[in-house]
C-alpha atoms as a PDB file:
ATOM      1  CA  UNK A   1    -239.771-134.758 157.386  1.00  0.00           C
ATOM      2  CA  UNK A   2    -242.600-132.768 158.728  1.00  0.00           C
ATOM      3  CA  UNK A   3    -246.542-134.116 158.927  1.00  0.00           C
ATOM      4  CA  UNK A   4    -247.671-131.437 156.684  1.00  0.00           C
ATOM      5  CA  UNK A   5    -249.517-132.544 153.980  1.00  0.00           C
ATOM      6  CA  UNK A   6    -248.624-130.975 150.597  1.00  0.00           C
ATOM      7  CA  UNK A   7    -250.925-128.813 148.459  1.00  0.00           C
ATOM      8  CA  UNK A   8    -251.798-130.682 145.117  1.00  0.00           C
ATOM      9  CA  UNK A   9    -249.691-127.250 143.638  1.00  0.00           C
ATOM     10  CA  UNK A  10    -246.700-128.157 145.559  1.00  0.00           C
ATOM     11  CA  UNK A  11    -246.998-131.957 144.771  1.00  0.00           C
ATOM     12  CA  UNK A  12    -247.146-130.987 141.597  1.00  0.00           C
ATOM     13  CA  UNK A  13    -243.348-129.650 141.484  1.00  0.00           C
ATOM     14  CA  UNK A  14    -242.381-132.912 143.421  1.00  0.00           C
ATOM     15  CA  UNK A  15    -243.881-135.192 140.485  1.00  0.00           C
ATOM     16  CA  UNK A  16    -242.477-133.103 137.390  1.00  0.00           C
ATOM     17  CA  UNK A  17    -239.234-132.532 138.963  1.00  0.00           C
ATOM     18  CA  UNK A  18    -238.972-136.402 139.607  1.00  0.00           C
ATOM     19  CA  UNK A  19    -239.935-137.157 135.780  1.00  0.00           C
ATOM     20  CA  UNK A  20    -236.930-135.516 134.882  1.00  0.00           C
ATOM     21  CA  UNK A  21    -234.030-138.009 134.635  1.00  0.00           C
ATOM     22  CA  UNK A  22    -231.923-135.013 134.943  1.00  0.00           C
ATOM     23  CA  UNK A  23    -233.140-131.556 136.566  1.00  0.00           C
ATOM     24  CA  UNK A  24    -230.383-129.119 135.850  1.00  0.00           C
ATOM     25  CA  UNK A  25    -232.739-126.194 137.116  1.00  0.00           C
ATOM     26  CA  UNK A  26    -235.833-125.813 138.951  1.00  0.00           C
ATOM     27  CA  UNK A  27    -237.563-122.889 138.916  1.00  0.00           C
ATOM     28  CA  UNK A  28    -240.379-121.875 141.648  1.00  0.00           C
ATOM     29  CA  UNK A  29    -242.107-118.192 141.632  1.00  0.00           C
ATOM     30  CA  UNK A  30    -244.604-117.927 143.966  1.00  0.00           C
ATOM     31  CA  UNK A  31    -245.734-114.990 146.161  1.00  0.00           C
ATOM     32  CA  UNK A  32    -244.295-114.620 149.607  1.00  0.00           C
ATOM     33  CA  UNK A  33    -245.354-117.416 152.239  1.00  0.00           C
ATOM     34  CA  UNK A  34    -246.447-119.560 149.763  1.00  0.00           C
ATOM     35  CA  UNK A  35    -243.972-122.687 151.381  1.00  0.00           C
ATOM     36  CA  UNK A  36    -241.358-122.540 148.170  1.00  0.00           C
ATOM     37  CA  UNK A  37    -238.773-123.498 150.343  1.00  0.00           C
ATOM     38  CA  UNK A  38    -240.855-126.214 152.079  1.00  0.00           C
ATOM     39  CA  UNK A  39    -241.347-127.581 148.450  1.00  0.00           C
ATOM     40  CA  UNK A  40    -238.214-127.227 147.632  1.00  0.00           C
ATOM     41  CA  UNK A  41    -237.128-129.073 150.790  1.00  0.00           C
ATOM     42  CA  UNK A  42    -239.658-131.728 149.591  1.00  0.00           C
ATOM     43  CA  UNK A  43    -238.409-132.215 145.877  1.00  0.00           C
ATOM     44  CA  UNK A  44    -234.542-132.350 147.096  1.00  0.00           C
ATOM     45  CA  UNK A  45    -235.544-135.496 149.578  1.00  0.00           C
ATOM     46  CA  UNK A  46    -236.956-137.003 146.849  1.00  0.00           C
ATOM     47  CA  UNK A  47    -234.101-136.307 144.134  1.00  0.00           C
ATOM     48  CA  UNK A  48    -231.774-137.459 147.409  1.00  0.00           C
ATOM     49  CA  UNK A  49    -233.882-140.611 148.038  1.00  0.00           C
ATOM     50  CA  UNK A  50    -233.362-141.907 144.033  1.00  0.00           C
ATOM     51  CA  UNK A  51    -229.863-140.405 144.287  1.00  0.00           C
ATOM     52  CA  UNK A  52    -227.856-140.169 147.130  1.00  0.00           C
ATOM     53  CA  UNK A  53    -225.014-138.836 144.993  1.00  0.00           C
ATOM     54  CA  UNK A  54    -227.571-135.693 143.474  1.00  0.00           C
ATOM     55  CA  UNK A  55    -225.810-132.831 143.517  1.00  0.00           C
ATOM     56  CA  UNK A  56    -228.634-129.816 144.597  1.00  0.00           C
ATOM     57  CA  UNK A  57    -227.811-126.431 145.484  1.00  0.00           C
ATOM     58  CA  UNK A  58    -231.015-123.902 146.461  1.00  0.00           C
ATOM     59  CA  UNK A  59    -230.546-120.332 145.396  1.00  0.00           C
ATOM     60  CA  UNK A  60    -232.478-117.759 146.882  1.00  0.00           C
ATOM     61  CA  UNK A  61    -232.607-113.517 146.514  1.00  0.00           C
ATOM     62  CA  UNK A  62    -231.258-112.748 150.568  1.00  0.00           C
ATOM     63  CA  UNK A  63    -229.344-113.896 152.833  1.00  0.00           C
ATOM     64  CA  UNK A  64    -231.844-114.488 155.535  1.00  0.00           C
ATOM     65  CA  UNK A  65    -233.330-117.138 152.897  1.00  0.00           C
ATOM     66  CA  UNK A  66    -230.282-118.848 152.713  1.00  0.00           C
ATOM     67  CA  UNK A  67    -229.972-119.254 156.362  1.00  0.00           C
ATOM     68  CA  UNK A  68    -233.637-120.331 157.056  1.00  0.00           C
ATOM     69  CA  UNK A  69    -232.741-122.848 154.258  1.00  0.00           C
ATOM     70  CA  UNK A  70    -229.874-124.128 155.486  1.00  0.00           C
ATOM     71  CA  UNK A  71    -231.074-125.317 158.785  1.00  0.00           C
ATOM     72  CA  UNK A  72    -234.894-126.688 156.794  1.00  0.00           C
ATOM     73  CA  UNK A  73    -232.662-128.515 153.714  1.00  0.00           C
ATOM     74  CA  UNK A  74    -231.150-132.065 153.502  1.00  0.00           C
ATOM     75  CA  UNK A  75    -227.485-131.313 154.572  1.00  0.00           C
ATOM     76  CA  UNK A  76    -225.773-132.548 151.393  1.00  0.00           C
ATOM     77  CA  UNK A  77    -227.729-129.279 149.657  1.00  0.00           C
ATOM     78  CA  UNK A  78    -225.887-125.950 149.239  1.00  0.00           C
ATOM     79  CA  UNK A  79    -227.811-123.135 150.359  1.00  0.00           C
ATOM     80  CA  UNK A  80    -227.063-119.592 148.731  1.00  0.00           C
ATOM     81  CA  UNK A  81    -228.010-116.426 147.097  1.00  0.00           C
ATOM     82  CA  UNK A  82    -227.246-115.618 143.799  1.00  0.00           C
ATOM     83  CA  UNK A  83    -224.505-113.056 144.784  1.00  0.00           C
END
Protein backbone atom coordinates (compact mmCIF):
# COMPACT_ATOMS: atom_id res chain seq x y z
CA UNK A 1 0.00 0.00 0.00
CA UNK A 2 1.44 3.31 -0.86
CA UNK A 3 1.99 6.42 1.87
CA UNK A 4 -0.30 8.59 0.00
CA UNK A 5 -2.80 9.99 1.93
CA UNK A 6 -6.32 9.93 0.41
CA UNK A 7 -8.40 12.98 -0.54
CA UNK A 8 -11.56 13.23 1.77
CA UNK A 9 -13.38 12.67 -2.08
CA UNK A 10 -11.63 9.48 -2.53
CA UNK A 11 -12.19 8.33 1.15
CA UNK A 12 -15.39 8.98 0.55
CA UNK A 13 -15.85 6.00 -2.11
CA UNK A 14 -13.82 3.76 0.37
CA UNK A 15 -16.51 4.41 3.27
CA UNK A 16 -19.81 4.06 1.05
CA UNK A 17 -18.51 1.22 -0.83
CA UNK A 18 -17.68 -0.54 2.59
CA UNK A 19 -21.38 0.23 3.95
CA UNK A 20 -22.58 -1.87 1.36
CA UNK A 21 -22.90 -5.49 2.57
CA UNK A 22 -22.91 -6.29 -1.01
CA UNK A 23 -21.39 -3.92 -3.86
CA UNK A 24 -22.43 -5.49 -7.10
CA UNK A 25 -21.16 -2.25 -9.00
CA UNK A 26 -19.13 0.66 -8.31
CA UNK A 27 -19.19 3.39 -10.35
CA UNK A 28 -16.32 6.25 -10.42
CA UNK A 29 -16.41 9.26 -13.16
CA UNK A 30 -13.92 11.55 -12.63
CA UNK A 31 -11.81 13.62 -15.08
CA UNK A 32 -8.50 12.28 -16.23
CA UNK A 33 -5.65 12.06 -13.46
CA UNK A 34 -7.92 12.35 -10.88
CA UNK A 35 -6.32 8.79 -9.06
CA UNK A 36 -9.72 6.59 -9.94
CA UNK A 37 -7.69 3.74 -10.21
CA UNK A 38 -5.67 4.53 -7.05
CA UNK A 39 -9.17 4.63 -5.32
CA UNK A 40 -10.23 1.91 -6.78
CA UNK A 41 -7.07 0.06 -5.73
CA UNK A 42 -7.93 1.42 -2.23
CA UNK A 43 -11.70 0.26 -1.97
CA UNK A 44 -10.76 -3.42 -3.41
CA UNK A 45 -8.04 -3.82 -0.32
CA UNK A 46 -10.58 -2.97 1.81
CA UNK A 47 -13.53 -5.21 0.30
CA UNK A 48 -10.37 -7.95 0.22
CA UNK A 49 -9.42 -7.25 3.88
CA UNK A 50 -13.38 -8.04 5.18
CA UNK A 51 -13.46 -10.70 2.45
CA UNK A 52 -10.79 -12.59 1.25
CA UNK A 53 -13.19 -14.60 -0.90
CA UNK A 54 -14.69 -10.96 -2.70
CA UNK A 55 -14.93 -11.49 -6.01
CA UNK A 56 -13.81 -7.77 -7.80
CA UNK A 57 -13.17 -7.27 -11.30
CA UNK A 58 -12.10 -3.39 -12.49
CA UNK A 59 -13.38 -2.40 -15.88
CA UNK A 60 -11.90 0.30 -17.63
CA UNK A 61 -12.49 2.07 -21.46
CA UNK A 62 -8.59 0.93 -22.99
CA UNK A 63 -6.41 -1.38 -22.84
CA UNK A 64 -3.51 0.57 -21.55
CA UNK A 65 -5.88 1.05 -18.34
CA UNK A 66 -6.20 -2.41 -17.91
CA UNK A 67 -2.56 -3.02 -17.94
CA UNK A 68 -1.55 -0.09 -15.60
CA UNK A 69 -4.26 -1.76 -13.41
CA UNK A 70 -3.18 -4.95 -13.41
CA UNK A 71 0.26 -4.45 -12.12
CA UNK A 72 -1.38 -1.36 -9.25
CA UNK A 73 -4.51 -3.98 -8.17
CA UNK A 74 -4.64 -6.73 -5.46
CA UNK A 75 -3.88 -9.87 -7.63
CA UNK A 76 -7.10 -11.78 -6.90
CA UNK A 77 -8.87 -8.64 -9.03
CA UNK A 78 -9.59 -9.03 -12.77
CA UNK A 79 -8.49 -6.23 -14.72
CA UNK A 80 -10.36 -5.48 -18.14
CA UNK A 81 -12.08 -3.32 -20.57
CA UNK A 82 -15.47 -3.56 -21.35
CA UNK A 83 -14.82 -5.14 -24.83
Amino acid sequence: MSSYILTDEQQEVVTVCMKVPVTPLIKIAAIAGSSKTFTMVRVAEALLKRNKATKIRYLVLNKANAMEAKKEMPKQVVSSTFH
